[in-house]
Protein backbone atom coordinates (compact mmCIF):
# COMPACT_ATOMS: atom_id res chain seq x y z
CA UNK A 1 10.26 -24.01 42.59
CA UNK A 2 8.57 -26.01 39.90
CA UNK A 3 9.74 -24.70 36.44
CA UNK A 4 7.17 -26.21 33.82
CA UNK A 5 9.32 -26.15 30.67
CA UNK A 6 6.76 -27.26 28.28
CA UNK A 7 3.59 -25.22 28.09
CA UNK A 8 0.15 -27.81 28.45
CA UNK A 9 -2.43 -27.14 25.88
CA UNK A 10 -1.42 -24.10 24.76
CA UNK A 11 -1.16 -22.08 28.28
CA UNK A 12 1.74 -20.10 29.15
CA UNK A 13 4.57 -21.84 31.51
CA UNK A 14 3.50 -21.75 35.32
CA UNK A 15 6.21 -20.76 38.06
CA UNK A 16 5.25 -22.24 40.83
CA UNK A 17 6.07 -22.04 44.53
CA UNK A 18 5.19 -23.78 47.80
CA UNK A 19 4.82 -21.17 50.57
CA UNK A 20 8.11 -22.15 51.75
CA UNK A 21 10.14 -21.71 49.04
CA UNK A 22 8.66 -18.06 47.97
CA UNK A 23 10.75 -16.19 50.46
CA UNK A 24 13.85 -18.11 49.21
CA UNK A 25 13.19 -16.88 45.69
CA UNK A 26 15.37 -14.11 44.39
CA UNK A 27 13.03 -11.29 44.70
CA UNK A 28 10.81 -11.89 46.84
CA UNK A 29 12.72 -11.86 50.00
CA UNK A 30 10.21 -9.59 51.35
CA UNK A 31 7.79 -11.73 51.70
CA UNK A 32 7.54 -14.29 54.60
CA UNK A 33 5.34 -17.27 54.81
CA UNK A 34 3.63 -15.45 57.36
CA UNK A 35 1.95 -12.46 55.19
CA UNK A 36 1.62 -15.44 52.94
CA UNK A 37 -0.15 -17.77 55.07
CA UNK A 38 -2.35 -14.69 55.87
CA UNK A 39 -2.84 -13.46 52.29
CA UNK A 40 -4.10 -17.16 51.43
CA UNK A 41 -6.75 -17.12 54.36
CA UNK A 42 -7.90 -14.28 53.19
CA UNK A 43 -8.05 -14.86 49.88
CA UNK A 44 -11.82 -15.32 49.24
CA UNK A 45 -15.05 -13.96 49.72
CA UNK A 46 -16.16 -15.77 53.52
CA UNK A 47 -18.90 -14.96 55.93
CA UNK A 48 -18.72 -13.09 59.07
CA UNK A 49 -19.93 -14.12 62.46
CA UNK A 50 -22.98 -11.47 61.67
CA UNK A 51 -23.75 -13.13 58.21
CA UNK A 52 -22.17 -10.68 56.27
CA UNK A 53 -19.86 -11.08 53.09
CA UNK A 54 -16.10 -10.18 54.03
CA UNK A 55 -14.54 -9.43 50.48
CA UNK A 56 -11.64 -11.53 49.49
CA UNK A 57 -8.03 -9.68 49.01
CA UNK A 58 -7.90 -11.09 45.27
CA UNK A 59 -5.00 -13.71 45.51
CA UNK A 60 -7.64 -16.60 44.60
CA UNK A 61 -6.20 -16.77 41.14
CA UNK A 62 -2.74 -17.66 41.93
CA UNK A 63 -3.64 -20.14 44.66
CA UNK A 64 -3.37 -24.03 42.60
CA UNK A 65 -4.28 -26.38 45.46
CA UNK A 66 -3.18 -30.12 45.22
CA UNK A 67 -4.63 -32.05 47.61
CA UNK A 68 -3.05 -30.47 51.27
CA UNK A 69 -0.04 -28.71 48.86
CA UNK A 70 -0.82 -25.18 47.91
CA UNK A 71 0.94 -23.90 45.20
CA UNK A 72 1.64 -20.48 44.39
CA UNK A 73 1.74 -18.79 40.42
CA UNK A 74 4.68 -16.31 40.71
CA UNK A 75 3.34 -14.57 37.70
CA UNK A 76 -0.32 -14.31 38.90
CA UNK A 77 1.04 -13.11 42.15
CA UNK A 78 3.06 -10.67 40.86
CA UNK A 79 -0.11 -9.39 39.26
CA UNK A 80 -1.93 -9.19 42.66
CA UNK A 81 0.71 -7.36 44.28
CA UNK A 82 0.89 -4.60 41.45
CA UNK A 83 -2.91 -3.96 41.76
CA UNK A 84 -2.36 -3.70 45.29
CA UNK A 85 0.75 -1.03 45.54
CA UNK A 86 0.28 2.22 47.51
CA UNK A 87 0.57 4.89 44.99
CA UNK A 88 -0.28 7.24 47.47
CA UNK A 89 2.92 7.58 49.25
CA UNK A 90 4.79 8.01 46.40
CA UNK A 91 5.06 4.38 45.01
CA UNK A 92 4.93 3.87 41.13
């Protein structure tokens, strides 16, 4: 995980994970870097074989892409998967 300790230009400090290292991370042990793999295909707007729009799921914002690295915010995905709980079956 890369810790930043000192905050650039006045942002908050980033926690940020490769998609290996997510499912290591106390936490988040159920996740797997398959869903995450998945989630980050899926994570914008693209068009279908019919020319439609296919939404994106929303994790665009916590995606930081380096080159071929892809980096995710811990806090911004945190966020994500808040917005996305089932509060239907009883989930808070």
């Amino acid at each position: 995980m890369i810790d930043d300790a000192t905050p650039l230009y006045g942002h908050r400090p980033r926690r940020l994970c490769t998609v290996r290292q997510i499912p290591n991370q106390p936490g988040y042990e159920w996740t797997s870097q398959s869903f995450l793999r998945h989630a980050i295909f899926n994570a914008e707007d693209r068009v279908g074989s019919g020319g439609t729009i296919i939404p994106g799921n929303g994790l665009s914002g916590a995606i930081l892409r380096l080159g071929r690295k892809v980096l995710i915010d811990l806090d911004e995905f945190d966020e994500w998967v808040n917005a996305h709980r089932d509060t239907k079956r009883g989930g808070s």
